[in-house]
C-alpha atoms as a PDB file:
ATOM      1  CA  UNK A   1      26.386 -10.943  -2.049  1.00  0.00           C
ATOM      2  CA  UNK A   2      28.466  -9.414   0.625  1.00  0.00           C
ATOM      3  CA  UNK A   3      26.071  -7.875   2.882  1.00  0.00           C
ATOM      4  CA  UNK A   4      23.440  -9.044   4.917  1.00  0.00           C
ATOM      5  CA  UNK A   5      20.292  -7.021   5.592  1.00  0.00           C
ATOM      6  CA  UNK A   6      17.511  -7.990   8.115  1.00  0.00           C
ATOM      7  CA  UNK A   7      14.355  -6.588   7.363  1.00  0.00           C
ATOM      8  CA  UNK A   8      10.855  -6.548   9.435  1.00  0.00           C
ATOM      9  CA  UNK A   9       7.964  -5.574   7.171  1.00  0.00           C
ATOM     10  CA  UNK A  10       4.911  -7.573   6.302  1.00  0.00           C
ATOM     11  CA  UNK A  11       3.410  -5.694   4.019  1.00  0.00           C
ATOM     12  CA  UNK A  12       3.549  -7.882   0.753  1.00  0.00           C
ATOM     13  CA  UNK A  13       3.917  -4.758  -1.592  1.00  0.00           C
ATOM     14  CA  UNK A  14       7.507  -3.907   0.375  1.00  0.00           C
ATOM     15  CA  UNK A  15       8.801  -6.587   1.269  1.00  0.00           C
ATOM     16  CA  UNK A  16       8.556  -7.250  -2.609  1.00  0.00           C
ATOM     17  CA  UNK A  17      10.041  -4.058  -3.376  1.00  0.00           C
ATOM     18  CA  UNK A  18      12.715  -4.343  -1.045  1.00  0.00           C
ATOM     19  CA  UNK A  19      13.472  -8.033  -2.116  1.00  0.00           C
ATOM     20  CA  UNK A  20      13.703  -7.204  -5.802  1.00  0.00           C
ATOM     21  CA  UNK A  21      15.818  -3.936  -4.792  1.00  0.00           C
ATOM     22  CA  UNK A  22      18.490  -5.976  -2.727  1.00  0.00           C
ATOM     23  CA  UNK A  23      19.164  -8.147  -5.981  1.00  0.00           C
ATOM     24  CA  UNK A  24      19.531  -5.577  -8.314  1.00  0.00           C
ATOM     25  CA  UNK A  25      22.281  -4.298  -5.942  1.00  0.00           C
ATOM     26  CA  UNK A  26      23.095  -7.492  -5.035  1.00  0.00           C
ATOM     27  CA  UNK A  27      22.138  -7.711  -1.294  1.00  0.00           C
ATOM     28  CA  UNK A  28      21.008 -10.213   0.568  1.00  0.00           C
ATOM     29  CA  UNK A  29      17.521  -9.481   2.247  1.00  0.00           C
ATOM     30  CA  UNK A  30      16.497 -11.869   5.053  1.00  0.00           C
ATOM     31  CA  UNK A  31      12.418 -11.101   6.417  1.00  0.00           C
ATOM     32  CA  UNK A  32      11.983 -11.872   9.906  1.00  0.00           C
ATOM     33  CA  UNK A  33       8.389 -11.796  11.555  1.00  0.00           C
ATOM     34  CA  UNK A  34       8.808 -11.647  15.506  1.00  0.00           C
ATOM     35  CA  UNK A  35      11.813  -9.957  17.667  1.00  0.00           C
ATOM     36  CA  UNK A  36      13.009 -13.265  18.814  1.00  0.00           C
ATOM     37  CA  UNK A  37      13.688 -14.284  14.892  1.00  0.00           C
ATOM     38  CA  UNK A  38      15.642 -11.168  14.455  1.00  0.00           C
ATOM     39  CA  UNK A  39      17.558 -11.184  17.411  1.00  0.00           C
ATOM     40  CA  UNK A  40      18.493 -14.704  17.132  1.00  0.00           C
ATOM     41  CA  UNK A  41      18.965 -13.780  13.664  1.00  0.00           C
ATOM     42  CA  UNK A  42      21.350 -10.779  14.425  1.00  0.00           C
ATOM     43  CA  UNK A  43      23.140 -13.055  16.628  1.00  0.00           C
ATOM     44  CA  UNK A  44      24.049 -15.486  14.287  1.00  0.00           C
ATOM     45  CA  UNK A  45      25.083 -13.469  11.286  1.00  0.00           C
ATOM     46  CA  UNK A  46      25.784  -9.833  12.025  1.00  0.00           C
ATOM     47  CA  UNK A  47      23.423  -8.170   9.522  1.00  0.00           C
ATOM     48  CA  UNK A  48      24.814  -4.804   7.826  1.00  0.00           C
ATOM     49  CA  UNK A  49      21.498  -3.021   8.800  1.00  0.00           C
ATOM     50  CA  UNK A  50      17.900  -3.680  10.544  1.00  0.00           C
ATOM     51  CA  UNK A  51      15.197  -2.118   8.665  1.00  0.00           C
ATOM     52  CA  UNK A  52      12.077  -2.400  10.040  1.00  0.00           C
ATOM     53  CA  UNK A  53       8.508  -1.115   8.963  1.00  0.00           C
ATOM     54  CA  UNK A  54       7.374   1.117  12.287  1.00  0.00           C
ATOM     55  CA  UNK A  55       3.659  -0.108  11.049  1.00  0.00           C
ATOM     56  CA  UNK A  56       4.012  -4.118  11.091  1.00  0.00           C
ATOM     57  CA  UNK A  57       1.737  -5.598  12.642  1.00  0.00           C
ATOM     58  CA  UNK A  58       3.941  -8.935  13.301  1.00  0.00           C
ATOM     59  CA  UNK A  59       6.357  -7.183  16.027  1.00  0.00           C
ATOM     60  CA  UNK A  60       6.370  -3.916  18.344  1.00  0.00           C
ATOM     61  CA  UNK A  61       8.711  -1.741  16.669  1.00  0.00           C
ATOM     62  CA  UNK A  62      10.020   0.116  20.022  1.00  0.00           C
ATOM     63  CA  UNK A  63      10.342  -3.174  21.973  1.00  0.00           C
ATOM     64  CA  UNK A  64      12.809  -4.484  19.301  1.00  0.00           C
ATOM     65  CA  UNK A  65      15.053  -1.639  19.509  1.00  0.00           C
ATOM     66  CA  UNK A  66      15.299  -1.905  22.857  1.00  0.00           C
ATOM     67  CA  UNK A  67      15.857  -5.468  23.048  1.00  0.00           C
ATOM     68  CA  UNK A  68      18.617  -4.791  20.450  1.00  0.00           C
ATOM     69  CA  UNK A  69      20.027  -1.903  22.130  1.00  0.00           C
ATOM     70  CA  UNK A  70      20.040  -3.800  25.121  1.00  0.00           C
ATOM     71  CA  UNK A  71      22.231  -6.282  24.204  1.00  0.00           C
ATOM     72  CA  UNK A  72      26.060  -5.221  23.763  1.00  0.00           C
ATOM     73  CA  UNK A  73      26.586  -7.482  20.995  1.00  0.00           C
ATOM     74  CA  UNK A  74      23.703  -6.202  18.860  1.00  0.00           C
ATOM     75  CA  UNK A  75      23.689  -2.779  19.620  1.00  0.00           C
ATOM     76  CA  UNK A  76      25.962  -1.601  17.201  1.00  0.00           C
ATOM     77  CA  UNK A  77      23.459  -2.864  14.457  1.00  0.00           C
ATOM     78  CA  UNK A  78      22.309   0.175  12.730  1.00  0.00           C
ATOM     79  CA  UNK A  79      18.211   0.618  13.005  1.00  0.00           C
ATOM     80  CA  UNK A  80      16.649   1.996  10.248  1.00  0.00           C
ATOM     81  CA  UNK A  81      12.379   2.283  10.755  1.00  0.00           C
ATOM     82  CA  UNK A  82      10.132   3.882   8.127  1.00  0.00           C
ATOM     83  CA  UNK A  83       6.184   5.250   9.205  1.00  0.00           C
ATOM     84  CA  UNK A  84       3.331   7.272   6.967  1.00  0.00           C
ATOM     85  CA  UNK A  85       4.458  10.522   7.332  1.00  0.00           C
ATOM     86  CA  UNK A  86       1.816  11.588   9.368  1.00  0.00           C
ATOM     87  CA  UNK A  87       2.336   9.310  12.313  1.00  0.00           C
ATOM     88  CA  UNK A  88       4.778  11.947  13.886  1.00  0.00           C
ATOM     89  CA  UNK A  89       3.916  10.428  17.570  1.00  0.00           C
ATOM     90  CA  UNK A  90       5.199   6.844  15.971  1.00  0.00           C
ATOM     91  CA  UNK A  91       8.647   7.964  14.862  1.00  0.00           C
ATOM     92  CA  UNK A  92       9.120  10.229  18.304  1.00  0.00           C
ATOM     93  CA  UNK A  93       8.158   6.737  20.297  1.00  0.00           C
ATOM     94  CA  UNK A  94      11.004   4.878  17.605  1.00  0.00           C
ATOM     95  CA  UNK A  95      13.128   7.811  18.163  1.00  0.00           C
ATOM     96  CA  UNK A  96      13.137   7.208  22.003  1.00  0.00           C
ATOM     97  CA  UNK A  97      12.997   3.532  21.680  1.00  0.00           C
ATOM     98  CA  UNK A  98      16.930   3.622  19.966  1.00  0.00           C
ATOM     99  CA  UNK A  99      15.931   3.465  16.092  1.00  0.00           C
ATOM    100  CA  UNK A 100      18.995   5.185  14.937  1.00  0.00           C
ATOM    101  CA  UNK A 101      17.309   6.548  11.682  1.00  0.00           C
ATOM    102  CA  UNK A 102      13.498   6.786  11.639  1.00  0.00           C
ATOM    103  CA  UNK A 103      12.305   8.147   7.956  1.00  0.00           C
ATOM    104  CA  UNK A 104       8.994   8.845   6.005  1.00  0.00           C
ATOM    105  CA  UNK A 105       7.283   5.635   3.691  1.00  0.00           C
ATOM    106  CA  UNK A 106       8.236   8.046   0.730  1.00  0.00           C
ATOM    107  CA  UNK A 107      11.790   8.520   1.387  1.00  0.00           C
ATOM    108  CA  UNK A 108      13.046   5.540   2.156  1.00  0.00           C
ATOM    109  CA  UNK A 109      11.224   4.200  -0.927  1.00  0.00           C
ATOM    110  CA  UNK A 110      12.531   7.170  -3.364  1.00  0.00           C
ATOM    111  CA  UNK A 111      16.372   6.250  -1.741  1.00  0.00           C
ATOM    112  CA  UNK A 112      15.950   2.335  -0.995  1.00  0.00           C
ATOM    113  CA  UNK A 113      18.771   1.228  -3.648  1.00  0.00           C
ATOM    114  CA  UNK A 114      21.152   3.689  -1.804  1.00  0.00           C
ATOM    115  CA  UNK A 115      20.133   2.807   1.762  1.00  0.00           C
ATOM    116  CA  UNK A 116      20.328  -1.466   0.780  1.00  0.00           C
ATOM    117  CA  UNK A 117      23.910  -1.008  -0.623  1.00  0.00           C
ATOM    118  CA  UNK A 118      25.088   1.426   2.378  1.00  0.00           C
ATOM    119  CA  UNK A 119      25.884   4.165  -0.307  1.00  0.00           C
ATOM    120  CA  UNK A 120      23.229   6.540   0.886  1.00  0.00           C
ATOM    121  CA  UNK A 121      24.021  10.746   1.125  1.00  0.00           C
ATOM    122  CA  UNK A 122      23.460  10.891   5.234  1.00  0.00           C
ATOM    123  CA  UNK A 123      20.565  12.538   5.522  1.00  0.00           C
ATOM    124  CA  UNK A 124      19.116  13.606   9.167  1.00  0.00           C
ATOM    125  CA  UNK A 125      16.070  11.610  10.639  1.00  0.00           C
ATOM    126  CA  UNK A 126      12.770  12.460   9.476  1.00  0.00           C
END
């Protein structure tokens, strides 16, 4: 397993589905629960992608991507969030914050094998 993907979601149902995803394509999927876990995380191994559920409760989304973005050795680390599609002020705020894709629940379920593997069609934020 090549690549390295941090993810922030505690939602048992996708953290499951994102675990058993990132095997069958054979990425490694590291859960983090607060921002200073992922940033000392990012520091330490350079993760291929930060995915982060917009809803956790365990960390503010927007105050990770700053601290991220902030930081000129981390900010190159693609952000990917995901929200309920109707939480349209959430993604604007994630948006603004420096997510650098923000998508619906749906599609980044429906293309999750694609977006763990980095062989995704580039689609525009949600």
């Amino acid at each position: 397993m090549s690549r390295t993907i941090i993810a922030i979601v505690d939602d048992l149902f996708f953290a499951s589905k994102i675990r058993g995803t990132g095997e069958q394509v054979s990425v490694r999927v590291q859960f983090i629960k607060s921002i200073s876990d992922a940033v000392a995380k990012a520091r330490e191994e350079v993760p291929a992608l930060l995915i982060v559920d917009l809803n956790a409760r365990c960390c503010d989304a927007t105050e990770l991507a700053r601290a991220l973005k902030a930081d000129d050795n981390l900010n190159g680390i693609p952000l990917l969030g995901f929200f309920s599609h109707i939480q349209t002020e959430l993604q604007q705020a994630a948006l603004a914050a420096g997510f650098d894709r923000v998508m619906p629940r749906s599609a980044f379920t429906r293309n999750l094998a694609e977006i763990l593997s980095g062989n995704e069609r580039s689609e525009p934020s949600a």
